[in-house]
Protein backbone atom coordinates (compact mmCIF):
# COMPACT_ATOMS: atom_id res chain seq x y z
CA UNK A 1 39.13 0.56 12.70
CA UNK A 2 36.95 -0.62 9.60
CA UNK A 3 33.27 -0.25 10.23
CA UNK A 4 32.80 -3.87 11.31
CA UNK A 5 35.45 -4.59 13.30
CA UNK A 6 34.00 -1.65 15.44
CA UNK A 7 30.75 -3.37 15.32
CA UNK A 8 32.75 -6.42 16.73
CA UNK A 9 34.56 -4.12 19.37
CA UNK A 10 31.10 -2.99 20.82
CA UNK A 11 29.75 -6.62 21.40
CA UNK A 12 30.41 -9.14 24.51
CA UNK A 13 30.42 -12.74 25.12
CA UNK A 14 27.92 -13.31 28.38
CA UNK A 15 28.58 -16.60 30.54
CA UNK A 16 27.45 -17.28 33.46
CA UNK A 17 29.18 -18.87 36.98
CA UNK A 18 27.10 -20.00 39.49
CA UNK A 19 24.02 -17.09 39.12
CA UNK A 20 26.05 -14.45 37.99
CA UNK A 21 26.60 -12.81 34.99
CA UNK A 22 29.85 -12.28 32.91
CA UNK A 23 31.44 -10.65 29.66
CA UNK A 24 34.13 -11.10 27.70
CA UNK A 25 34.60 -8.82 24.36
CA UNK A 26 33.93 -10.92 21.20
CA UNK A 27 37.20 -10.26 19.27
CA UNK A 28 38.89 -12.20 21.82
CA UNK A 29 36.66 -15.32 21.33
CA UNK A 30 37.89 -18.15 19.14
CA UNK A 31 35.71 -21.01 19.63
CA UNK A 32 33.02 -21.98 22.22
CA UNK A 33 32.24 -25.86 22.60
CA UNK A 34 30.74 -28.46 25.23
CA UNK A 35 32.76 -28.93 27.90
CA UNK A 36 35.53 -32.17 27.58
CA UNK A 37 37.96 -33.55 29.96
CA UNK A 38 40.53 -31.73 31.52
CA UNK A 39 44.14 -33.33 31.97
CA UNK A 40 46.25 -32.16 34.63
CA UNK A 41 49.63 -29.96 33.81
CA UNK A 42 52.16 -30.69 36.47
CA UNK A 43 54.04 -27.88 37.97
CA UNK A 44 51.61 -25.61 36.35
CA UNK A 45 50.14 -22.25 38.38
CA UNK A 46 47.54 -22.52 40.60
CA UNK A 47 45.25 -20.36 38.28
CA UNK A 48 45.55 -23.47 35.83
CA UNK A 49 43.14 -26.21 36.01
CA UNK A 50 45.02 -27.86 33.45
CA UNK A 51 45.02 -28.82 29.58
CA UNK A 52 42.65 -29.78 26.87
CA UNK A 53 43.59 -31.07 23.54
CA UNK A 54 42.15 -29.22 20.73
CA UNK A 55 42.86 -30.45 16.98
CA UNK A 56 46.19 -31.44 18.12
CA UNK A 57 46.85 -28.12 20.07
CA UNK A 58 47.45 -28.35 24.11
CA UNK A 59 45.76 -25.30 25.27
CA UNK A 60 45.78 -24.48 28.89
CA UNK A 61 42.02 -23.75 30.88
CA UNK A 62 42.25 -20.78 32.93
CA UNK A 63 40.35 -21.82 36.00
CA UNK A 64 38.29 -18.46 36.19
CA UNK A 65 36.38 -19.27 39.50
CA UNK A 66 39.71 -18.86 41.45
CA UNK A 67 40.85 -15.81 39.78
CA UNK A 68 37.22 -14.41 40.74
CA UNK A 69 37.21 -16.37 44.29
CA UNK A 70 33.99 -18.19 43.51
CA UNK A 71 33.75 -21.98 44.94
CA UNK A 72 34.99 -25.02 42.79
CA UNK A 73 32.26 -26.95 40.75
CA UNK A 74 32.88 -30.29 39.29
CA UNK A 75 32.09 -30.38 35.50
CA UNK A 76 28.90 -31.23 34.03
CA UNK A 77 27.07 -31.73 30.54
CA UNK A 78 26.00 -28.34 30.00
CA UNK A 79 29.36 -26.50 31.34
CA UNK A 80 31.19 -25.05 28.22
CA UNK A 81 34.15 -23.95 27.19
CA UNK A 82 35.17 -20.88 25.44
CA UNK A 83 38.11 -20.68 23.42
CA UNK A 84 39.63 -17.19 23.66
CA UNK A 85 42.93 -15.36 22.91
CA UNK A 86 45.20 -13.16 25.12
CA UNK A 87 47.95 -11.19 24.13
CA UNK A 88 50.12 -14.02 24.38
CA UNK A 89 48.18 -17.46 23.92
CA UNK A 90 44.98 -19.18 23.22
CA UNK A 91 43.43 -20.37 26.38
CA UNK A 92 39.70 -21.81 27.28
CA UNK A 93 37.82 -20.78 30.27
CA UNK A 94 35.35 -23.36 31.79
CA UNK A 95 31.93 -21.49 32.35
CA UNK A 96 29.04 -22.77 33.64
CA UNK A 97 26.50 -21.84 30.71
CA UNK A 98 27.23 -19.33 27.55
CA UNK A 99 24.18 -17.30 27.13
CA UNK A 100 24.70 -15.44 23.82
CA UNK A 101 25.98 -11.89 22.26
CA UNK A 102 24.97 -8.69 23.76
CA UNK A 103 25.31 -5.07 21.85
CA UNK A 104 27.11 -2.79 24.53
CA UNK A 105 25.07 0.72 24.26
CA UNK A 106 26.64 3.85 26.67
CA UNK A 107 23.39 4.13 28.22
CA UNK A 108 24.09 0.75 29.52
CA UNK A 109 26.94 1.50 31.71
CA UNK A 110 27.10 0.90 35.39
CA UNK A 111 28.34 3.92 37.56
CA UNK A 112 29.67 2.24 41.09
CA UNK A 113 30.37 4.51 44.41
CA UNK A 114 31.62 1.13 45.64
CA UNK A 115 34.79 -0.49 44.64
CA UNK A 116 34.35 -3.62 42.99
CA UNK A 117 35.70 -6.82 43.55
CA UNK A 118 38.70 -8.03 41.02
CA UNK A 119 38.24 -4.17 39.27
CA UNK A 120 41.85 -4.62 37.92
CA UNK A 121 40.42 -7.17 35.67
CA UNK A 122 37.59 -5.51 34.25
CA UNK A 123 36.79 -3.83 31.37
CA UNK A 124 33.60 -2.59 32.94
CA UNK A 125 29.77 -3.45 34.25
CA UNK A 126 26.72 -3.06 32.48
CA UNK A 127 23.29 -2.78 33.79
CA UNK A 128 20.68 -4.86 32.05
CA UNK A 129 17.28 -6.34 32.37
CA UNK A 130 18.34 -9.15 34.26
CA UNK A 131 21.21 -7.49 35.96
CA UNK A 132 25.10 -6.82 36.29
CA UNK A 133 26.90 -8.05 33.70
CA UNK A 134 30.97 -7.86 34.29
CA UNK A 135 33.22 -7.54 31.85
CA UNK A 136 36.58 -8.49 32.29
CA UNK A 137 39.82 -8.41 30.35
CA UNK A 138 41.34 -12.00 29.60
CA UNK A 139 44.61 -10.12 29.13
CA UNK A 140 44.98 -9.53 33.00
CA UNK A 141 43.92 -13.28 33.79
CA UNK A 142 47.61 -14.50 33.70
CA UNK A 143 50.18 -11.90 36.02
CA UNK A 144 53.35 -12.18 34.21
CA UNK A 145 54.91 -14.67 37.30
CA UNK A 146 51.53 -17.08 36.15
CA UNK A 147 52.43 -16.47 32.47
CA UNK A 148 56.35 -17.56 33.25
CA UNK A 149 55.02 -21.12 34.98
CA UNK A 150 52.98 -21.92 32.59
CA UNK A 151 55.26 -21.57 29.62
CA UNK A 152 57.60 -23.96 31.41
CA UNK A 153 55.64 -26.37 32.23
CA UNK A 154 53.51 -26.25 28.78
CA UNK A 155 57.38 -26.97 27.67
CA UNK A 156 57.52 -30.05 29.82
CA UNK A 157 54.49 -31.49 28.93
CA UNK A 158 55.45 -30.97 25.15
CA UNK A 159 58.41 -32.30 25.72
CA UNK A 160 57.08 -35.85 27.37
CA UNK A 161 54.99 -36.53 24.58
């Protein structure tokens, strides 16, 4: 791994839903932008909120508040979307507000007795001035059933227009 791309490896993305804190690693972030209008994608899974037109690309939104079980929020002017990439597909994540880069540092590391909530989705938690930050792994968002449903109805909807 070239000296940067290590560089890149040790930085997150923090968002935030409702008050808490979150992290995604920075070589999986594309693009983040205000938040636009979602369409619905029939027959799509549940974890779907539905699809957004980017420069001619439909690209599903993950809705990350009911993969974490956190309540539904309507959209509003500062909400934002980040633009990331999974192993298999580009997909945006609706987030309340982004809050910037943070350096990951060893020392930083959270060291739980308890076991955490969605752990088979994160990469880890850091402890930090203002916090927990948790850091998941968008490659876990979609279970391979999710990932099936999705392609077939991103088919459909392709199809219909």
């Amino acid at each position: 791994m070239s000296e940067q791309n290590q560089a890149l490896s040790n930085q997150i993305l923090v968002f935030t839903l409702d008050d808490f804190s979150y992290g995604i690693p920075i070589f999986s972030v594309v693009k983040v932008f205000h938040a636009v209008e979602i369409r619905p994608l029939p027959k799509a899974p549940l974890v779907i909120t539905g699809v957004i037109n980017v420069k001619g690309q439909i690209i599903p939104v993950v809705n990350i508040r009911k993969i974490l079980g956190l309540k539904k929020s309507k959209i509003e002017l500062y909400n934002r979307l980040i633009l990331v990439t999974t192993g298999k597909r580009i997909v945006a994540l609706l987030v309340d507000t982004v809050n910037g880069l943070v350096k990951l540092d060893m020392n930083q590391q959270a060291d739980s007795k308890q076991p955490m909530p969605y752990a088979e989705l994160m990469n880890g938690v850091i402890k930090v001035d203002q916090g927990l930050i948790f850091i998941y792994n968008i490659d876990k968002f979609l279970c391979t059933d999710d990932e099936y449903k999705l392609e077939q109805a991103l088919k459909l909807e392709t199809h219909e227009q």
